[in-house]
Every structure is written in structure tokens, then in C-alpha cells.
PDB file of N, CA and C in Angstrom:
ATOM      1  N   UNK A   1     -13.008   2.080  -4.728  1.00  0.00           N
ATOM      2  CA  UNK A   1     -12.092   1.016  -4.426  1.00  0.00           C
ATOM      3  C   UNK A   1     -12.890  -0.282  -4.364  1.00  0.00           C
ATOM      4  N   UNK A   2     -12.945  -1.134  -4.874  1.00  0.00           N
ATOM      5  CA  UNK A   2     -12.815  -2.308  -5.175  1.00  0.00           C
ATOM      6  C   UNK A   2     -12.576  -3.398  -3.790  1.00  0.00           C
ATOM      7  N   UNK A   3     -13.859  -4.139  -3.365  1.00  0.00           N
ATOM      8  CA  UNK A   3     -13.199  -4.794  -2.341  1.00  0.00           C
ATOM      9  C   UNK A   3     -12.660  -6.164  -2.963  1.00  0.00           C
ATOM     10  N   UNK A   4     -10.759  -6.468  -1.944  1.00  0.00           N
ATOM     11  CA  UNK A   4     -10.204  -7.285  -2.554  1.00  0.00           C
ATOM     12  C   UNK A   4      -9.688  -8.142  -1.072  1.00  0.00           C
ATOM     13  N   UNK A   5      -9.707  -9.576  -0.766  1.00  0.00           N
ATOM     14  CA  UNK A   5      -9.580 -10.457   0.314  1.00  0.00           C
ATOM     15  C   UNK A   5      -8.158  -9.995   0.447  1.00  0.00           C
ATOM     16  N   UNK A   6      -8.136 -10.004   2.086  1.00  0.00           N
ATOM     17  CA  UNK A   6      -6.366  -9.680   2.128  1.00  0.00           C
ATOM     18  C   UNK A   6      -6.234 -11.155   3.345  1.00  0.00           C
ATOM     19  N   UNK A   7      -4.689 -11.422   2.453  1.00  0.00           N
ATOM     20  CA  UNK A   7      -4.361 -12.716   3.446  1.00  0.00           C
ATOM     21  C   UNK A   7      -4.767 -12.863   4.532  1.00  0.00           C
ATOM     22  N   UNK A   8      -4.409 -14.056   5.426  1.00  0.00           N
ATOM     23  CA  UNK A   8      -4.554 -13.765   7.134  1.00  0.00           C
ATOM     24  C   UNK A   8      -3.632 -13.275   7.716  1.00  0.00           C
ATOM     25  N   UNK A   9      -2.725 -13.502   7.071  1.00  0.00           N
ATOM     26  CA  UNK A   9      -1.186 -12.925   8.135  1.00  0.00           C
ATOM     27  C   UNK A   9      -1.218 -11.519   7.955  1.00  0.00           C
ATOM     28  N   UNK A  10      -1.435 -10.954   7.154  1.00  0.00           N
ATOM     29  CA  UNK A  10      -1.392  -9.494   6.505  1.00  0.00           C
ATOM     30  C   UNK A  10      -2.576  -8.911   7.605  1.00  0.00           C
ATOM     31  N   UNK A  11      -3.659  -9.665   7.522  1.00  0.00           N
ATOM     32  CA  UNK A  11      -4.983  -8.891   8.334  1.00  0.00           C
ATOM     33  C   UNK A  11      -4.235  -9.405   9.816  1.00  0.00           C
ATOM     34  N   UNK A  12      -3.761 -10.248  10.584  1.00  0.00           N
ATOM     35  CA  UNK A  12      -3.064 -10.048  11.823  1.00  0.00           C
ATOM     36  C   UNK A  12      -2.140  -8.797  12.268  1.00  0.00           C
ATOM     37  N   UNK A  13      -1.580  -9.152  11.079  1.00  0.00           N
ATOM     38  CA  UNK A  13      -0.402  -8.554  11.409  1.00  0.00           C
ATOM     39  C   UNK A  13      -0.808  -6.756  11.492  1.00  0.00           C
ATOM     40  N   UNK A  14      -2.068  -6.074  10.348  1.00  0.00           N
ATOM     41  CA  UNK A  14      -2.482  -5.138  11.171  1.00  0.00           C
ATOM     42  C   UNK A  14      -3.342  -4.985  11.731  1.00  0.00           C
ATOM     43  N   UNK A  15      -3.976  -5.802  12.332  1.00  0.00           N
ATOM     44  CA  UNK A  15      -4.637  -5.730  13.614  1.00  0.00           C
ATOM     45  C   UNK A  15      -3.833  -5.701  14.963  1.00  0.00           C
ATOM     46  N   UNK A  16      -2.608  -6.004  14.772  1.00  0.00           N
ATOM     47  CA  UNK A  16      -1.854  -6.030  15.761  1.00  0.00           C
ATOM     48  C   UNK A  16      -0.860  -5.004  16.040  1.00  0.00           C
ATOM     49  N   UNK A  17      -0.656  -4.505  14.371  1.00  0.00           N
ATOM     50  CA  UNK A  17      -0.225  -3.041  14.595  1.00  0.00           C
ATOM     51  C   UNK A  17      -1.046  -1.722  15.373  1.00  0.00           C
ATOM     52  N   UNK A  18      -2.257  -2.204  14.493  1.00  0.00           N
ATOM     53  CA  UNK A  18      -3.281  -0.917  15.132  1.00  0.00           C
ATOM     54  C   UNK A  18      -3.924  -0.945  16.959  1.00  0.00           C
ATOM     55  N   UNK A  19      -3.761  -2.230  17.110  1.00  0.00           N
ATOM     56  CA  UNK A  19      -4.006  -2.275  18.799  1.00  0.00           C
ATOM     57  C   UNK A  19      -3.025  -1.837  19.551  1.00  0.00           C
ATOM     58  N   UNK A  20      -1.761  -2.604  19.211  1.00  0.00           N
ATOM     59  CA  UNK A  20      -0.744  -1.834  19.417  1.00  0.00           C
ATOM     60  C   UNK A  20      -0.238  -0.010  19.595  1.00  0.00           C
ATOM     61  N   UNK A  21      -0.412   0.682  18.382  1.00  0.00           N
ATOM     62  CA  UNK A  21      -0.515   2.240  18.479  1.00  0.00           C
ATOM     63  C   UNK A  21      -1.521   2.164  19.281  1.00  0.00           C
ATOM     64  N   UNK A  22      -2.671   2.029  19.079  1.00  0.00           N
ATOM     65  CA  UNK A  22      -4.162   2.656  20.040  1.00  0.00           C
ATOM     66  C   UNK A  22      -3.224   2.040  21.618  1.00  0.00           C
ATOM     67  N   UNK A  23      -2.858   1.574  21.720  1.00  0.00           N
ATOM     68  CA  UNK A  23      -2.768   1.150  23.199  1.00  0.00           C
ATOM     69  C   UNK A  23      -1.665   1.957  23.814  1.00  0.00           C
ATOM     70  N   UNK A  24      -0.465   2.764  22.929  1.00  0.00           N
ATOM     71  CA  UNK A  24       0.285   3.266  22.921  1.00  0.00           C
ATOM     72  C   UNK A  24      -0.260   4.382  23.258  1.00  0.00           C
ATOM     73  N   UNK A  25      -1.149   4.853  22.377  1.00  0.00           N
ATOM     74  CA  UNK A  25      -1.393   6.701  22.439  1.00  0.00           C
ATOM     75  C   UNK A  25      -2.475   6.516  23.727  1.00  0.00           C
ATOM     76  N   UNK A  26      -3.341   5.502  24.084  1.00  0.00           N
ATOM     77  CA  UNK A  26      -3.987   5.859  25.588  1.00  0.00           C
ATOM     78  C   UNK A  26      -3.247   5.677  26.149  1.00  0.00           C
ATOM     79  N   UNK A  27      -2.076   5.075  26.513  1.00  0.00           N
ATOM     80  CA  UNK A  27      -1.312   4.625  27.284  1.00  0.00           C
ATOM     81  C   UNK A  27      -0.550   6.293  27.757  1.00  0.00           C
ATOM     82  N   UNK A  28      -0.072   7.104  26.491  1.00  0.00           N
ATOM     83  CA  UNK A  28       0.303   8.425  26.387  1.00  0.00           C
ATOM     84  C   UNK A  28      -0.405   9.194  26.863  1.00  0.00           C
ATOM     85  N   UNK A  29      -2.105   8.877  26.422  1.00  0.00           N
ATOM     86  CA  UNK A  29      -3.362  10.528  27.001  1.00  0.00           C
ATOM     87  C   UNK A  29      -3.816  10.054  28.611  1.00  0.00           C
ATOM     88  N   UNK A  30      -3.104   8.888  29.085  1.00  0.00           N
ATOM     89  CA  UNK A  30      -3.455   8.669  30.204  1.00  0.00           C
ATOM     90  C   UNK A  30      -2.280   9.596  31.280  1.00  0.00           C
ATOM     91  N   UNK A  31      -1.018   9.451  30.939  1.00  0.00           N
ATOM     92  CA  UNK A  31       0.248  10.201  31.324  1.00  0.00           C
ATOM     93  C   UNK A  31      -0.412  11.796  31.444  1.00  0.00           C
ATOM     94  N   UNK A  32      -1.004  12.510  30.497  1.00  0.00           N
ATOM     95  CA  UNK A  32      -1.523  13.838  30.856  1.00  0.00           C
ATOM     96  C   UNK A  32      -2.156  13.585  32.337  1.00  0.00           C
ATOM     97  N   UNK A  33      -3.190  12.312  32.255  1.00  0.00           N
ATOM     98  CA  UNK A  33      -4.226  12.917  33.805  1.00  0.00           C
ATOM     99  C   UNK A  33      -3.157  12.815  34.916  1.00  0.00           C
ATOM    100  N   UNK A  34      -2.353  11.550  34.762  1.00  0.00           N
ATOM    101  CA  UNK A  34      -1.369  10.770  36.242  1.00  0.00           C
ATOM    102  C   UNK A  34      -0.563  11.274  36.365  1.00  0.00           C
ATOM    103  N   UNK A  35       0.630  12.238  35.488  1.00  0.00           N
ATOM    104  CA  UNK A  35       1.416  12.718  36.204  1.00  0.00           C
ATOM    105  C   UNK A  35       1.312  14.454  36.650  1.00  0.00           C
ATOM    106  N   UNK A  36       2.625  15.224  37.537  1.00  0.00           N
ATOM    107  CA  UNK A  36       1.497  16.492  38.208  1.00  0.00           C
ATOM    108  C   UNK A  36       2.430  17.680  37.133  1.00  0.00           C
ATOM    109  N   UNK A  37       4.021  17.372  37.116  1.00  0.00           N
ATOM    110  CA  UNK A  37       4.435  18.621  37.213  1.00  0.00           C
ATOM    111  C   UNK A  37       4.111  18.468  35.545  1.00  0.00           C
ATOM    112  N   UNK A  38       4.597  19.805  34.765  1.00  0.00           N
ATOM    113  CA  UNK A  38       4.347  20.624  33.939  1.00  0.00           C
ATOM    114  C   UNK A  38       5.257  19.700  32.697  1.00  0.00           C
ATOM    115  N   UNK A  39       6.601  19.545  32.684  1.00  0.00           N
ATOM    116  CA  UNK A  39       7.446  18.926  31.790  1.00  0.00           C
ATOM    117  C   UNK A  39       7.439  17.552  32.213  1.00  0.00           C
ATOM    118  N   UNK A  40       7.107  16.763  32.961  1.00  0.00           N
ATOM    119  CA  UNK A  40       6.468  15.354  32.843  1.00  0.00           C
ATOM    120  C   UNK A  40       5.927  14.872  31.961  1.00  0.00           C
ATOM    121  N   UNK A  41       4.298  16.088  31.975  1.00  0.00           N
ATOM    122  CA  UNK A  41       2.931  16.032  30.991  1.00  0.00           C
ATOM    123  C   UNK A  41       3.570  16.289  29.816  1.00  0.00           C
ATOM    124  N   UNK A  42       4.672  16.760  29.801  1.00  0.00           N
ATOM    125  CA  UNK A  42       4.778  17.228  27.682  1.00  0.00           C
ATOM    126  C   UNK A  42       5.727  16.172  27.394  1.00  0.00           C
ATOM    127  N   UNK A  43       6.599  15.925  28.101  1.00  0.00           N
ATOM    128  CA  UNK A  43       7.641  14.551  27.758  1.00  0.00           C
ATOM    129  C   UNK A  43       7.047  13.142  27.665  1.00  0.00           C
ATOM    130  N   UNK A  44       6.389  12.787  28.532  1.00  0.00           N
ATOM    131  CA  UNK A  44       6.166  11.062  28.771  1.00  0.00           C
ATOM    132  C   UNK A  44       4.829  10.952  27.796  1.00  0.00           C
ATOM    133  N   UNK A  45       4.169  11.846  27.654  1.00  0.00           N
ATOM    134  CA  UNK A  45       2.913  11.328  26.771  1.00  0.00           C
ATOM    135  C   UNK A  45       3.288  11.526  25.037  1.00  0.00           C
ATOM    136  N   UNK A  46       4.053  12.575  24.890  1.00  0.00           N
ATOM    137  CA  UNK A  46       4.732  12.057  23.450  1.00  0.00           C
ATOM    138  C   UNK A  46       5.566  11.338  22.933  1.00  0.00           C
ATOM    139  N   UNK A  47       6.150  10.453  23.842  1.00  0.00           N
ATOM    140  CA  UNK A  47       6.774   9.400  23.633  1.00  0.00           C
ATOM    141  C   UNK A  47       5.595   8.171  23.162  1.00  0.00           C
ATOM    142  N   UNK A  48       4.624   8.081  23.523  1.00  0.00           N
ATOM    143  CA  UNK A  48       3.669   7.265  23.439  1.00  0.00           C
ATOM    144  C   UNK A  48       3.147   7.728  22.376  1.00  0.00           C
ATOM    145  N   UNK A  49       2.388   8.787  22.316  1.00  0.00           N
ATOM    146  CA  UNK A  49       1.141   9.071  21.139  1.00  0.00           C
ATOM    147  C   UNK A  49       2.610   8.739  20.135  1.00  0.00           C
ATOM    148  N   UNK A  50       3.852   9.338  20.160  1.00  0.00           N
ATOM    149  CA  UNK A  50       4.158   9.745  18.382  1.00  0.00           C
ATOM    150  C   UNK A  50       4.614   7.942  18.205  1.00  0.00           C
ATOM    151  N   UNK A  51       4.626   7.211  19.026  1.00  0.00           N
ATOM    152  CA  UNK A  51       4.907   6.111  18.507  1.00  0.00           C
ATOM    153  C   UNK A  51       3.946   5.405  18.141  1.00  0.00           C
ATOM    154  N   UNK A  52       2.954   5.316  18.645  1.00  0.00           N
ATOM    155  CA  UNK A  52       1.384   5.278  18.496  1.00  0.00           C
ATOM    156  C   UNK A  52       0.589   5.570  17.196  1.00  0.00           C
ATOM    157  N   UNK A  53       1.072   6.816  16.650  1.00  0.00           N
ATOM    158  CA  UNK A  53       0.776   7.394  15.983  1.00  0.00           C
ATOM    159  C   UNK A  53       1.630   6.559  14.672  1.00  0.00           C
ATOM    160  N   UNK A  54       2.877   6.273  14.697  1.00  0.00           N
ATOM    161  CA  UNK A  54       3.683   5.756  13.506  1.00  0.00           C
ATOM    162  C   UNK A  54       3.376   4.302  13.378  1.00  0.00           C
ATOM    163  N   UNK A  55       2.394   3.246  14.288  1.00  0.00           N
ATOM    164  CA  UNK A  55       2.399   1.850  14.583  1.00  0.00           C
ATOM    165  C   UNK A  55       1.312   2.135  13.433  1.00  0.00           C
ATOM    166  N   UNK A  56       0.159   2.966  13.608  1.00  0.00           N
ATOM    167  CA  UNK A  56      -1.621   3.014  12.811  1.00  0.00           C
ATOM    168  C   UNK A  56      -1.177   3.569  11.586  1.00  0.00           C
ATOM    169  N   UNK A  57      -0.394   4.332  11.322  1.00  0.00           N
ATOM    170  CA  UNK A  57       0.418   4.721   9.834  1.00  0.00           C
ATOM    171  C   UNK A  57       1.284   3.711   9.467  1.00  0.00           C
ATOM    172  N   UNK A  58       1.614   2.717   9.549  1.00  0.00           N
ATOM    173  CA  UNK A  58       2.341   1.197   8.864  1.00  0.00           C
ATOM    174  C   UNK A  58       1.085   0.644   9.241  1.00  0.00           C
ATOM    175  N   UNK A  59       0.253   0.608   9.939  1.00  0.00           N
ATOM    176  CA  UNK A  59      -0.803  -0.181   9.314  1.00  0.00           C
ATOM    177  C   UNK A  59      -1.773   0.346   8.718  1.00  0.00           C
ATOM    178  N   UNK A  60      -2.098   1.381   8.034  1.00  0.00           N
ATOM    179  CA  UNK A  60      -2.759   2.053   7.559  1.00  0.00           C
ATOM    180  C   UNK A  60      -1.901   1.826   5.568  1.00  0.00           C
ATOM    181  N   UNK A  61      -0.242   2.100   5.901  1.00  0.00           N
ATOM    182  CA  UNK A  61       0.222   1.687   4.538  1.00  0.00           C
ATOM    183  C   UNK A  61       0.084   0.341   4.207  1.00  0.00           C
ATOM    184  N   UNK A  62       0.271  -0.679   4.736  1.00  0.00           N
ATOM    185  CA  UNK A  62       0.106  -1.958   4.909  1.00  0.00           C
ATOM    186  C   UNK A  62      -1.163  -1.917   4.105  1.00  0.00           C
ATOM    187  N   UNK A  63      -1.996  -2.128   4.594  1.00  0.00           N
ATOM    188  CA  UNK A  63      -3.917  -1.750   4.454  1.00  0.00           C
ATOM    189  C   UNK A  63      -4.151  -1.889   3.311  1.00  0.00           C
ATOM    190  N   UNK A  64      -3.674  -0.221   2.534  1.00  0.00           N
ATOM    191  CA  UNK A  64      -4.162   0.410   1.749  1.00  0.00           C
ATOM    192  C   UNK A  64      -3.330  -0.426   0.624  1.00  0.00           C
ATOM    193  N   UNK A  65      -1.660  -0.633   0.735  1.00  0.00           N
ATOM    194  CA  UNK A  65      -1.065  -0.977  -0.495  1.00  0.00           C
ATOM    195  C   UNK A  65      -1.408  -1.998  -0.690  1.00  0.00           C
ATOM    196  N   UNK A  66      -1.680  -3.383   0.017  1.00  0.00           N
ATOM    197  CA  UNK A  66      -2.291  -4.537  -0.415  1.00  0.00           C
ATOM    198  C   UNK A  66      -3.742  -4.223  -0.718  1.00  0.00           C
ATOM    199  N   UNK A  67      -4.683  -3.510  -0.473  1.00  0.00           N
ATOM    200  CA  UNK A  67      -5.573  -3.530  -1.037  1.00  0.00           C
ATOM    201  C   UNK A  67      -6.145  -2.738  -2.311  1.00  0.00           C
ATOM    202  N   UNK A  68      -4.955  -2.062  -2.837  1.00  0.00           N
ATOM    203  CA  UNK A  68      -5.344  -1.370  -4.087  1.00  0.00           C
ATOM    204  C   UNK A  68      -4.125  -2.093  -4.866  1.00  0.00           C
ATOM    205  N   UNK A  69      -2.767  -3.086  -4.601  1.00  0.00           N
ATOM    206  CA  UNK A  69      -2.203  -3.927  -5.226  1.00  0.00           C
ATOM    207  C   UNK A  69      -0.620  -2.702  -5.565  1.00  0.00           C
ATOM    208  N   UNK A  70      -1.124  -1.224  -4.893  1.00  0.00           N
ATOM    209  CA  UNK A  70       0.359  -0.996  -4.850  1.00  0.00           C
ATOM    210  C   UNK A  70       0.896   0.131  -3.869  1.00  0.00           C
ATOM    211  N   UNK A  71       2.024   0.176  -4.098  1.00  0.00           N
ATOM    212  CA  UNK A  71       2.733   1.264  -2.695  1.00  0.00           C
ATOM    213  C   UNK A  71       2.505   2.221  -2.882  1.00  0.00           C
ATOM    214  N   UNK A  72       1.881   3.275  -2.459  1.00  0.00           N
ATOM    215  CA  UNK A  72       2.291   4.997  -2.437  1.00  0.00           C
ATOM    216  C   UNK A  72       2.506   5.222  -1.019  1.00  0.00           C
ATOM    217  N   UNK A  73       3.179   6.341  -0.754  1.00  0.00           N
ATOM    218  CA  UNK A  73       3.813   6.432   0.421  1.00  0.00           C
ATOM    219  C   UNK A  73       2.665   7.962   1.061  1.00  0.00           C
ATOM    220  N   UNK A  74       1.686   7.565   0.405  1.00  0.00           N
ATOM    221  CA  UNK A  74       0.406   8.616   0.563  1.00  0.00           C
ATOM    222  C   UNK A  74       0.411   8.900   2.411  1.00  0.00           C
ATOM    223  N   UNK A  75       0.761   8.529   2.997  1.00  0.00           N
ATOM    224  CA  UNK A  75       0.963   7.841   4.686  1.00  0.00           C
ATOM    225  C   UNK A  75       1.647   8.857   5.049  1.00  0.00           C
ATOM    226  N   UNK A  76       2.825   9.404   4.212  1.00  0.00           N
ATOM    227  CA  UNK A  76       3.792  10.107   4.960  1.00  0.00           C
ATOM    228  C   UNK A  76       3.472  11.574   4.347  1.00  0.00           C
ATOM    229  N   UNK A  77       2.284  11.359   4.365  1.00  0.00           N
ATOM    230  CA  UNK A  77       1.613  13.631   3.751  1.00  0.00           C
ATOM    231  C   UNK A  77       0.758  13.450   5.248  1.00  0.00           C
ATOM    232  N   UNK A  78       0.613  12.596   5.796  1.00  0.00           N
ATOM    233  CA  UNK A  78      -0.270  12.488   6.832  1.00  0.00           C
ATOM    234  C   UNK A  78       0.978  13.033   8.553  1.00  0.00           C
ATOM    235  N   UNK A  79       2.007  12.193   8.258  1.00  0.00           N
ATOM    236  CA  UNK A  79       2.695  12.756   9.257  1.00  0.00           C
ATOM    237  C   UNK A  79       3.682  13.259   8.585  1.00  0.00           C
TER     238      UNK A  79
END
């Protein structure tokens, strides 16, 4: 791959996606240590990681399609 300059708004915009998920899914693996009972821990922290998880996959498609100049939806074999 070929390195190719990507706008500024484009490089904000996923940098702000990807802080975003990352802040999401600790925000989620933190819910495992803090809460006690059993279905707490499996409910409240996958609300976080899987959204987390879908913020770094749009910026991961984002990324990749401006920097190779086109769309594949290569992103969604991942989830």
C-alpha cells in the first residue's frame, strides 16, 4: 500500500471515532471489575465493548477506503 495524505477532517474525524470506541470498550471492561452480581457483568459491559467495537470498525473503513481510493466493506468479515 502506497502511502497517500488523507485530509484533515477525515484524519479528525477518525481519530475521534477511534477514541471514542477505545473509551467505550474500557468504559465496558471496567463494568466487569465494578459491578458484583452475575447478569449485571454480562449486560452493562456489552453494551459498551459492541458499540466500541462498531465506532474502530467505521474508522477503520473510513481509514482504509480513503487510503487505497475505494470502498470494500472488508470491515464487515471482521464483525
Amino acid at each position: 500500500m502506497t502511502e497517500t495524505a488523507l485530509p484533515d477532517w477525515l484524519a479528525i474525524v477518525i481519530v475521534g471515532l477511534v477514541i471514542l470506541g477505545s473509551g467505550l470498550s474500557l468504559l465496558g471492561a471496567s463494568g466487569l471489575v465494578r459491578l458484583r452480581s452475575f447478569y449485571d457483568r454480562v449486560h452493562a459491559p456489552t453494551l459498551g465493548a459492541t458499540l466500541g467495537m462498531a465506532l474502530i470498525l467505521v474508522a477503520s473503513w473510513l481509514y482504509f477506503g480513503a487510503a487505497q481510493g475505494r470502498w470494500l466493506p472488508r470491515e464487515l468479515l471482521i464483525a
